[in-house]
PDB file of N, CA and C in Angstrom:
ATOM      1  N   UNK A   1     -47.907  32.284  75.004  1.00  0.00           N
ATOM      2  CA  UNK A   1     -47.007  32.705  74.008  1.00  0.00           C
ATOM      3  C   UNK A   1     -47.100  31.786  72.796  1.00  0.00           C
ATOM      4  N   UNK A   2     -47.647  32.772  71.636  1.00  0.00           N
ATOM      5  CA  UNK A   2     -47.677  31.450  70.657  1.00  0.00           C
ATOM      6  C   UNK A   2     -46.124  31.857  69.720  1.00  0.00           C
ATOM      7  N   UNK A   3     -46.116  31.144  69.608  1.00  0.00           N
ATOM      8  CA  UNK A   3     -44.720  30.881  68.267  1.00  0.00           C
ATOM      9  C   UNK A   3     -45.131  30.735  66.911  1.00  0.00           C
ATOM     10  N   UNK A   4     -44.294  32.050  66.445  1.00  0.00           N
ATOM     11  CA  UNK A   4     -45.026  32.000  65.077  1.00  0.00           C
ATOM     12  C   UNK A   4     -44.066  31.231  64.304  1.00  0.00           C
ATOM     13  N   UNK A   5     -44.124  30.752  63.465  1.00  0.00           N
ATOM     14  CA  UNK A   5     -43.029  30.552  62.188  1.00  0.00           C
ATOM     15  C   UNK A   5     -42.736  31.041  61.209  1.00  0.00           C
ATOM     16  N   UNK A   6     -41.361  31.356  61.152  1.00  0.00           N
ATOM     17  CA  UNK A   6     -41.000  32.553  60.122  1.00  0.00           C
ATOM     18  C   UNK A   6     -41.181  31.273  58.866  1.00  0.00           C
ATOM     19  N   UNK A   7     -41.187  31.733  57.792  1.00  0.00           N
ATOM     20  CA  UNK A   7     -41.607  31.164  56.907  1.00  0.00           C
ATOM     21  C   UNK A   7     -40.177  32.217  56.031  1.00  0.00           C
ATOM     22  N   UNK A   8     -39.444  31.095  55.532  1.00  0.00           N
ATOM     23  CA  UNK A   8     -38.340  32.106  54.449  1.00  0.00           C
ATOM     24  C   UNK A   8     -38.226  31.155  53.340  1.00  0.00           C
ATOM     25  N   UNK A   9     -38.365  32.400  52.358  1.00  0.00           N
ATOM     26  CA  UNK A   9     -38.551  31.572  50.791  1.00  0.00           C
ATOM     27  C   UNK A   9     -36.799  31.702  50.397  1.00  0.00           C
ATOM     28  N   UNK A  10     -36.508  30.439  49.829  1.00  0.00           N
ATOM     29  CA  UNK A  10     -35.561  30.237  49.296  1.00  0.00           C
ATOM     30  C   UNK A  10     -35.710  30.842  47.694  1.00  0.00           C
ATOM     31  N   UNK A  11     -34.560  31.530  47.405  1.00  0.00           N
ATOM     32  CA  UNK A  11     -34.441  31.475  45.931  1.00  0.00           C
ATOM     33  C   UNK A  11     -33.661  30.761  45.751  1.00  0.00           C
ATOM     34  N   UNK A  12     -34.431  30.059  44.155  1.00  0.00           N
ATOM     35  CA  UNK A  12     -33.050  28.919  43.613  1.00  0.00           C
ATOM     36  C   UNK A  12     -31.870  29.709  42.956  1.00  0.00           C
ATOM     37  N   UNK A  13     -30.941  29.387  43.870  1.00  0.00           N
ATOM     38  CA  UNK A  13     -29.302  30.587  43.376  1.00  0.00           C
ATOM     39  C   UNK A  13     -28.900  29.721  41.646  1.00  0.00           C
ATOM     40  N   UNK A  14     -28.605  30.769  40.941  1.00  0.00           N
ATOM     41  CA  UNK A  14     -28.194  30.931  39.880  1.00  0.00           C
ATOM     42  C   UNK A  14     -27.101  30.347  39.591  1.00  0.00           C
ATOM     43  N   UNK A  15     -26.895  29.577  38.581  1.00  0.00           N
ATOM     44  CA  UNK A  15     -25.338  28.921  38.648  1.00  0.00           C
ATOM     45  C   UNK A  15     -24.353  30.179  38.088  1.00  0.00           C
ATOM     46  N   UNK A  16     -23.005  30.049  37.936  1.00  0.00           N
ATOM     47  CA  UNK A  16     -22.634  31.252  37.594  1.00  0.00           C
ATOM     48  C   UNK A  16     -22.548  31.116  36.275  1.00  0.00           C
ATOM     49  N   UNK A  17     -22.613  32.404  35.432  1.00  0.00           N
ATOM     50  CA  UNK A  17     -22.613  32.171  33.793  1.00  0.00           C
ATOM     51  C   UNK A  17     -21.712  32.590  33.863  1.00  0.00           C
ATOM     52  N   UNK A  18     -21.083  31.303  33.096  1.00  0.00           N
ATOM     53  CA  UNK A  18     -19.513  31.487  32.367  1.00  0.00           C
ATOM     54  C   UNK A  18     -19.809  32.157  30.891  1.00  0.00           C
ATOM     55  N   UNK A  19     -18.321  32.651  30.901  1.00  0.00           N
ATOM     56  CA  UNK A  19     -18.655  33.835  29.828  1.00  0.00           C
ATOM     57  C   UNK A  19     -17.913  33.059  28.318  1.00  0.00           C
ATOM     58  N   UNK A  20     -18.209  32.727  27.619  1.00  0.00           N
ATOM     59  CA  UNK A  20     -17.969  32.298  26.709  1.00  0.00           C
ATOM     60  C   UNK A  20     -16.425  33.062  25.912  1.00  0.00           C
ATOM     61  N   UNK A  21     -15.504  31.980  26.074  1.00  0.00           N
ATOM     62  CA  UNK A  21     -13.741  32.496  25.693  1.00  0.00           C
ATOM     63  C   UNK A  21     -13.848  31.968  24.037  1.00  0.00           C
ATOM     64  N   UNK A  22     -13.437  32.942  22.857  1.00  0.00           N
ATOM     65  CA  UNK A  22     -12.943  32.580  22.140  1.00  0.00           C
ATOM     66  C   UNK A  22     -12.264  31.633  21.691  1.00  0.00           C
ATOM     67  N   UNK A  23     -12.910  30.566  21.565  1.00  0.00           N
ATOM     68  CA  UNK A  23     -11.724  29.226  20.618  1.00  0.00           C
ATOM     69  C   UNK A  23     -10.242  29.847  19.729  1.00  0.00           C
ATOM     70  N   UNK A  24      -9.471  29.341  20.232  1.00  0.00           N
ATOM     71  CA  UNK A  24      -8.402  29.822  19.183  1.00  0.00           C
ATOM     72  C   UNK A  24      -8.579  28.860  18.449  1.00  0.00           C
ATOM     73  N   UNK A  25      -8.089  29.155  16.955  1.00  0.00           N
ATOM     74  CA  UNK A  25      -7.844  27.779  16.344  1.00  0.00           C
ATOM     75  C   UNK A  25      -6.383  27.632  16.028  1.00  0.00           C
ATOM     76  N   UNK A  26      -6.857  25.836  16.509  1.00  0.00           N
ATOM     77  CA  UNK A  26      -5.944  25.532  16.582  1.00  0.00           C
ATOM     78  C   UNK A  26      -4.433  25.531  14.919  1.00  0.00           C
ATOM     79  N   UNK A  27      -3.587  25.847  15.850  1.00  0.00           N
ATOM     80  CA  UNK A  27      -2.293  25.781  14.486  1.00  0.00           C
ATOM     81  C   UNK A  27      -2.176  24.723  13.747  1.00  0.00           C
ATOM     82  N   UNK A  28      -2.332  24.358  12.824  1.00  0.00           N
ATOM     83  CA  UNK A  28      -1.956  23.276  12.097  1.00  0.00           C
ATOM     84  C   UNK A  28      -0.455  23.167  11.449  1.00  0.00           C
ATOM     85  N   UNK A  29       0.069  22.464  12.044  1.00  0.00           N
ATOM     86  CA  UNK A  29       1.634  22.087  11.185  1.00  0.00           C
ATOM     87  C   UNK A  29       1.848  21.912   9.580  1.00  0.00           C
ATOM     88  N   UNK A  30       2.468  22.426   9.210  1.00  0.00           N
ATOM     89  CA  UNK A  30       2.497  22.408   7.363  1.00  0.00           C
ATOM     90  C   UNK A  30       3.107  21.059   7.605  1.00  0.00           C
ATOM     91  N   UNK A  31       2.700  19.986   6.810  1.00  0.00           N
ATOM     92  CA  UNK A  31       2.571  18.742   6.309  1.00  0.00           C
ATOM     93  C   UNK A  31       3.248  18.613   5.313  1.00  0.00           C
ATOM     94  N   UNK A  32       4.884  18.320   5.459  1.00  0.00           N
ATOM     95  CA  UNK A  32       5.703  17.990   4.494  1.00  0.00           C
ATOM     96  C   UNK A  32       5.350  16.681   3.612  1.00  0.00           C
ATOM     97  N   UNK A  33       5.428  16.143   2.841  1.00  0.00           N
ATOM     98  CA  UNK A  33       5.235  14.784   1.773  1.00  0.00           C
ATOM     99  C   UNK A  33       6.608  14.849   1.440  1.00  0.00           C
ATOM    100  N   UNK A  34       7.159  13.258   1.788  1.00  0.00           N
ATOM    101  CA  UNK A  34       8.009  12.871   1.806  1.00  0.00           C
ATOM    102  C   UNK A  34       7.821  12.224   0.151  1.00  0.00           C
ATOM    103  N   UNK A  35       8.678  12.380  -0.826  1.00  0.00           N
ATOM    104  CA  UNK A  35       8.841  11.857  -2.016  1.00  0.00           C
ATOM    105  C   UNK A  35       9.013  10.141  -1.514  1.00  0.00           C
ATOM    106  N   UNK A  36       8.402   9.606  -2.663  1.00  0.00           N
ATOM    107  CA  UNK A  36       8.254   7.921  -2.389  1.00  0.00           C
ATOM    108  C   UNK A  36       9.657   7.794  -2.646  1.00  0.00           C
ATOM    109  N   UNK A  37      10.400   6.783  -1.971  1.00  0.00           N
ATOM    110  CA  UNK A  37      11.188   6.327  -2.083  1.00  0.00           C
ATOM    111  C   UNK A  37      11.988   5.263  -3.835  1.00  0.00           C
ATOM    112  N   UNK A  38      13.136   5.889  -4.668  1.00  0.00           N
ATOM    113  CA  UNK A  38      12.746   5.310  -5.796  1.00  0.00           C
ATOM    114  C   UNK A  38      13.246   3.973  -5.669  1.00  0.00           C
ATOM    115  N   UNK A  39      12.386   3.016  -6.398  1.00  0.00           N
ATOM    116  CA  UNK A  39      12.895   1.633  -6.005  1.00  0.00           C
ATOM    117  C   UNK A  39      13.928   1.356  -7.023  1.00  0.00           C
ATOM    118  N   UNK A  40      15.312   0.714  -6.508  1.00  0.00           N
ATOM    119  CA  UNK A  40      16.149  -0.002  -6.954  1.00  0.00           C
ATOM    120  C   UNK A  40      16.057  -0.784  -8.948  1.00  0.00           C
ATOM    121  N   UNK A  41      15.806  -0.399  -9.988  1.00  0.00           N
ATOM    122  CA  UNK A  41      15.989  -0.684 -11.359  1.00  0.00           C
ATOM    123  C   UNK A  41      16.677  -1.813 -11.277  1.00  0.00           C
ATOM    124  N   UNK A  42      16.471  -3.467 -11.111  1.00  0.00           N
ATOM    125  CA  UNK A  42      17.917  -4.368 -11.669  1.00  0.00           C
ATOM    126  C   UNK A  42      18.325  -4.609 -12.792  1.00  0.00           C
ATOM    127  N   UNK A  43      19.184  -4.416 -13.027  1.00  0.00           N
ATOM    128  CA  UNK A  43      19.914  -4.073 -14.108  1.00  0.00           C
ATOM    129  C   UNK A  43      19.910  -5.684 -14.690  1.00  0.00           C
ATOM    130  N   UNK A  44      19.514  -6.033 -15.865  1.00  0.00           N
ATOM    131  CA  UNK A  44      19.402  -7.813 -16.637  1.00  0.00           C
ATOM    132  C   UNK A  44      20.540  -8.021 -16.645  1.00  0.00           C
ATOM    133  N   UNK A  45      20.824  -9.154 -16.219  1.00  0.00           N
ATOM    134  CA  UNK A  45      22.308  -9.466 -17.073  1.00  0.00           C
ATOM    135  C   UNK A  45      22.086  -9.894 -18.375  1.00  0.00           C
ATOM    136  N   UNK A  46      23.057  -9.859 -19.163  1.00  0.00           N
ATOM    137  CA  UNK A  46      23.267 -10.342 -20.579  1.00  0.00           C
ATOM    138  C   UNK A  46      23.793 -11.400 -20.780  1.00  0.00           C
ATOM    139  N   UNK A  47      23.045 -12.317 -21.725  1.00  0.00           N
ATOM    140  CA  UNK A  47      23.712 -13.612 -21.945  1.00  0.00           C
ATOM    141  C   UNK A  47      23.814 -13.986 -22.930  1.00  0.00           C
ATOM    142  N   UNK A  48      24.596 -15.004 -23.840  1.00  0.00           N
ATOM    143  CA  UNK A  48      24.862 -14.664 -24.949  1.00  0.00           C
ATOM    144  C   UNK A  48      23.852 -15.833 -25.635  1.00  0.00           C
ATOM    145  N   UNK A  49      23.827 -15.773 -26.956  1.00  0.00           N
ATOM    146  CA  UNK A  49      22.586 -16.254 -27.770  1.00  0.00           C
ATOM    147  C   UNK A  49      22.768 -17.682 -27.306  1.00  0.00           C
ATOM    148  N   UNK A  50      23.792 -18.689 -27.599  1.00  0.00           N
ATOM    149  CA  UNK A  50      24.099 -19.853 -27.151  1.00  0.00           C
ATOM    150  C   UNK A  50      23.057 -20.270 -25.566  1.00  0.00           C
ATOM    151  N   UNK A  51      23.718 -19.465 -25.025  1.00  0.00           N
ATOM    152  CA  UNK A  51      23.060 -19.789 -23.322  1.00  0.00           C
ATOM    153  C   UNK A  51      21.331 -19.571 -23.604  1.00  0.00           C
ATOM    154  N   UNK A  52      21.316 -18.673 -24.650  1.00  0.00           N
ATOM    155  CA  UNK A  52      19.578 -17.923 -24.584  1.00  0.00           C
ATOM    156  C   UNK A  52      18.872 -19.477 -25.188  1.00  0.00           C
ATOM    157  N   UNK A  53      19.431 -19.430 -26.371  1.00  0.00           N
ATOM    158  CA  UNK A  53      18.805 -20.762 -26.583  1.00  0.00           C
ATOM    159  C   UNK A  53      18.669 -21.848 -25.999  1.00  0.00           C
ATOM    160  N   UNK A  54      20.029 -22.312 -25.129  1.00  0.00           N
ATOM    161  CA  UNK A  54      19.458 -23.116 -24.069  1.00  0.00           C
ATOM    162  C   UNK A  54      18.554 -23.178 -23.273  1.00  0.00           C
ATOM    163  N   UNK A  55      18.606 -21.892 -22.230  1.00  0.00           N
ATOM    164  CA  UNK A  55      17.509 -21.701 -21.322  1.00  0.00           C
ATOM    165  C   UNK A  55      16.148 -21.612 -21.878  1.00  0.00           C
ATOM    166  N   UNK A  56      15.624 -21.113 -23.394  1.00  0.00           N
ATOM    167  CA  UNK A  56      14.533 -21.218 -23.696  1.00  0.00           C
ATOM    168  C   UNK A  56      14.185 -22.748 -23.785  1.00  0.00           C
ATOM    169  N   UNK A  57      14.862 -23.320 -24.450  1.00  0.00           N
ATOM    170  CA  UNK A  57      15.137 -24.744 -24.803  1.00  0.00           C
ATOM    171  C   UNK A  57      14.394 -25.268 -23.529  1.00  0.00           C
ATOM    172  N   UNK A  58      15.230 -25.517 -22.423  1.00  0.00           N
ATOM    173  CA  UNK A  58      14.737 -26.220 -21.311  1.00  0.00           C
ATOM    174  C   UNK A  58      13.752 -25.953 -20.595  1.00  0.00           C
ATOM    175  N   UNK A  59      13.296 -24.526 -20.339  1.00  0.00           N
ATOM    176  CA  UNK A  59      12.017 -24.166 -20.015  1.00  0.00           C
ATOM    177  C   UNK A  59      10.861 -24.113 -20.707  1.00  0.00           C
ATOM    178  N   UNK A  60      11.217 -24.611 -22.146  1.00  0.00           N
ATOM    179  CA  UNK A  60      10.140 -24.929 -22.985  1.00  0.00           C
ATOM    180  C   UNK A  60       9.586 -26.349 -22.469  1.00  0.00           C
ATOM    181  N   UNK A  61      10.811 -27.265 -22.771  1.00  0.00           N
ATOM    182  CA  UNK A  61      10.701 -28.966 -22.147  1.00  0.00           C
ATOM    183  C   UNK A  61       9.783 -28.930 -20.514  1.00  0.00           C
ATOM    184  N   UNK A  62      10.370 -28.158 -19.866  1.00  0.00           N
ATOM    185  CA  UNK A  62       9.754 -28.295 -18.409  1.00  0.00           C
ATOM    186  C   UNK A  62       8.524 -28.011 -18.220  1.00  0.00           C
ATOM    187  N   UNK A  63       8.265 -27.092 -19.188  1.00  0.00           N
ATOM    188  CA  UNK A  63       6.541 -26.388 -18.595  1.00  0.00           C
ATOM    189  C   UNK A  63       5.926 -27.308 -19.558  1.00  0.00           C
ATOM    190  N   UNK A  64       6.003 -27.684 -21.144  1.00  0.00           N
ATOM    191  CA  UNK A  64       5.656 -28.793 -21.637  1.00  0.00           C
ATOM    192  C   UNK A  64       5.287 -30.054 -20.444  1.00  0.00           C
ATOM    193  N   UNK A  65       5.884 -30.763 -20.148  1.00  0.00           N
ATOM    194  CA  UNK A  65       6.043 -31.736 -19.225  1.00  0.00           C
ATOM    195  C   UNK A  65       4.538 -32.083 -17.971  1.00  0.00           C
ATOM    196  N   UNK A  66       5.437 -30.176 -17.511  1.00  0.00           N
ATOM    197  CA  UNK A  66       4.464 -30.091 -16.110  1.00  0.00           C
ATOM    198  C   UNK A  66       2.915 -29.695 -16.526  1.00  0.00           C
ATOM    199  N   UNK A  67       3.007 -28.827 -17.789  1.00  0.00           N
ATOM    200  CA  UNK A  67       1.519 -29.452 -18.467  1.00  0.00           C
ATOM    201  C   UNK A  67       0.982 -30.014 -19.187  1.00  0.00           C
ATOM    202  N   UNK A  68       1.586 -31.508 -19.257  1.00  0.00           N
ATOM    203  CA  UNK A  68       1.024 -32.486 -19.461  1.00  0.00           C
ATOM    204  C   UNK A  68       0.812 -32.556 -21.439  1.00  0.00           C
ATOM    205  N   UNK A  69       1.492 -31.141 -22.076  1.00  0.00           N
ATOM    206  CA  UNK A  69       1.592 -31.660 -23.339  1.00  0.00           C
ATOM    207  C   UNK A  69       0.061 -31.028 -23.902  1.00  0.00           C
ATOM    208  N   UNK A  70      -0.715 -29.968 -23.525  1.00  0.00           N
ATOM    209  CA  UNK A  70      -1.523 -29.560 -23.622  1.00  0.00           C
ATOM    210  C   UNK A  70      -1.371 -29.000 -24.928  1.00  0.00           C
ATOM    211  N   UNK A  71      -0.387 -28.290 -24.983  1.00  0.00           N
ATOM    212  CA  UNK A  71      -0.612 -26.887 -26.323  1.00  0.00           C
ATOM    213  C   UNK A  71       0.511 -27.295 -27.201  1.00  0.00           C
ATOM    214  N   UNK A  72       0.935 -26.464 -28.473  1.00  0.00           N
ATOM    215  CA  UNK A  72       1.814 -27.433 -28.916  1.00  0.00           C
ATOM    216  C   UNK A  72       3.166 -26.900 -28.699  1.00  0.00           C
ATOM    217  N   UNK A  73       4.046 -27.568 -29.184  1.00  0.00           N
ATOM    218  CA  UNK A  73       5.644 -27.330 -29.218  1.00  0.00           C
ATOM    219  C   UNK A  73       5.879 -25.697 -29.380  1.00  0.00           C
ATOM    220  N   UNK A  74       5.629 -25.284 -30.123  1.00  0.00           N
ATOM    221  CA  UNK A  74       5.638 -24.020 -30.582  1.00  0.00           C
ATOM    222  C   UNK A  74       5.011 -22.564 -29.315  1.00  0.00           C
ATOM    223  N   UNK A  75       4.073 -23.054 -28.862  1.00  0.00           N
ATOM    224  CA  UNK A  75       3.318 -22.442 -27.601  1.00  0.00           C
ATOM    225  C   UNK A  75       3.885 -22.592 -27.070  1.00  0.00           C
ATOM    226  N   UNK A  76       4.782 -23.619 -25.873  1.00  0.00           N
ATOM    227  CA  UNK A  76       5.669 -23.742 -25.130  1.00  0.00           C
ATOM    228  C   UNK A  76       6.853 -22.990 -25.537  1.00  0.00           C
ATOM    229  N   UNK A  77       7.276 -22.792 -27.118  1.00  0.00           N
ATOM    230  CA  UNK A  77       8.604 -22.124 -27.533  1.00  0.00           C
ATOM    231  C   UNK A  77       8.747 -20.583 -26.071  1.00  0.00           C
ATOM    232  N   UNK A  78       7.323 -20.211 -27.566  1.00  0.00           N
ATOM    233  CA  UNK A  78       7.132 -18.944 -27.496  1.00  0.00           C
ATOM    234  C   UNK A  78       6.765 -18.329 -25.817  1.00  0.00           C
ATOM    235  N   UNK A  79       6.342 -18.736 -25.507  1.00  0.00           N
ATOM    236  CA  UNK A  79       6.235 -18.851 -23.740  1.00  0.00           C
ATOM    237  C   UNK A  79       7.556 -18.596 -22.871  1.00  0.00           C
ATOM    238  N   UNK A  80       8.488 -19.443 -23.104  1.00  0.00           N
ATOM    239  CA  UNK A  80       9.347 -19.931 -22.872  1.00  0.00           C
ATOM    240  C   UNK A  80      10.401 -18.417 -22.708  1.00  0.00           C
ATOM    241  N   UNK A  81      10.287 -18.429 -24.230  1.00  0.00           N
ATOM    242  CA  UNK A  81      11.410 -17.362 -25.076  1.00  0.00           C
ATOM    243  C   UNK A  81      10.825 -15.731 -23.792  1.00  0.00           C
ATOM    244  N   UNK A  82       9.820 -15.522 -24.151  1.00  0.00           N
ATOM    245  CA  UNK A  82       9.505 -14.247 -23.550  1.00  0.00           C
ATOM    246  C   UNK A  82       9.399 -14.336 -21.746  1.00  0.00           C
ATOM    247  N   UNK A  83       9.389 -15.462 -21.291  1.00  0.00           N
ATOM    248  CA  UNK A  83      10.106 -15.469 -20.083  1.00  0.00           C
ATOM    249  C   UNK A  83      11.297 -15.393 -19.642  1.00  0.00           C
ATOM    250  N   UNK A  84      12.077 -15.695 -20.490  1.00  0.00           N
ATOM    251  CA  UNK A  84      13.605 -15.661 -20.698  1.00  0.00           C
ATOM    252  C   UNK A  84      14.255 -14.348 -20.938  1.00  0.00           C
ATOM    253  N   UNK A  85      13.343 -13.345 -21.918  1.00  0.00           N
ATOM    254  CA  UNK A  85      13.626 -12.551 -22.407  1.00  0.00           C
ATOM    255  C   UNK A  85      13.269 -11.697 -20.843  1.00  0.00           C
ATOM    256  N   UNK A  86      12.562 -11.944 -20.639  1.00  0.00           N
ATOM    257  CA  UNK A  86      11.803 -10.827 -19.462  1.00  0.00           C
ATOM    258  C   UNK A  86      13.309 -10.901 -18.244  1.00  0.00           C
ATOM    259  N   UNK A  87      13.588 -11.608 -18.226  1.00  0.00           N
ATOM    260  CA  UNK A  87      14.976 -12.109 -17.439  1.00  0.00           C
ATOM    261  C   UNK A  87      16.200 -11.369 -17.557  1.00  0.00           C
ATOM    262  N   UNK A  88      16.808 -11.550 -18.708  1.00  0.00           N
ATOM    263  CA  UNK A  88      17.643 -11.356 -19.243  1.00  0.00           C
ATOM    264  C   UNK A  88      17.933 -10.775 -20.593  1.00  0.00           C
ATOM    265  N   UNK A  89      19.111  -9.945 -21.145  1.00  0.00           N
ATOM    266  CA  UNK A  89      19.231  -9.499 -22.028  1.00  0.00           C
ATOM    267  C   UNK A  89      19.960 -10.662 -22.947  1.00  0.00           C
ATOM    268  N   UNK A  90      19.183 -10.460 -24.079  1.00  0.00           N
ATOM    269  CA  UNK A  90      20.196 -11.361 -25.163  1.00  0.00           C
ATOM    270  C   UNK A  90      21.484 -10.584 -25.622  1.00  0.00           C
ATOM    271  N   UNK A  91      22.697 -10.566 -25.558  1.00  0.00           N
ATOM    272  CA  UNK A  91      23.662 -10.249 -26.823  1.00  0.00           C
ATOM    273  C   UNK A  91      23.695 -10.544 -28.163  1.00  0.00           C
TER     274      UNK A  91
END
């Protein structure tokens, strides 16, 4: 008795094809913009010419001083004055 051998061909099984689903697209949320926040205006105080002249006065002397006397009297005024001014309101 001879023995035969069955001989069985495999097929390579097919993966399954997925069927391709429509993408929804996605919803996008309407995107409010928040207005910038307005910043706070400070209001100068006012000071009266007396005081103005002082404070220019002394911040003329000080920055003079702390630089050493570089530029002249007048440069320091004027320096001085429009820092002061930037500050405060004159009456």
């Amino acid at each position: 008795m001879a023995t035969e051998k069955k001989t069985v061909k495999k097929t390579a099984t097919k993966p399954a094809v997925k069927k391709a689903v429509a993408a929804k697209p996605a919803v996008k949320k309407a995107i409010v913009k928040k207005a910038p926040a307005k910043k706070a205006v400070a209001k100068k105080e006012t000071i009266p010419q007396e005081r103005f002249y002082a404070m220019v006065s002394e911040a003329a002397y000080f920055a003079s001083q702390n630089d050493g006397n570089k530029k002249s009297s007048t440069e320091y005024w004027m320096d001085a004055e429009a820092a002061v001014r930037a500050k405060f309101n004159v009456a």
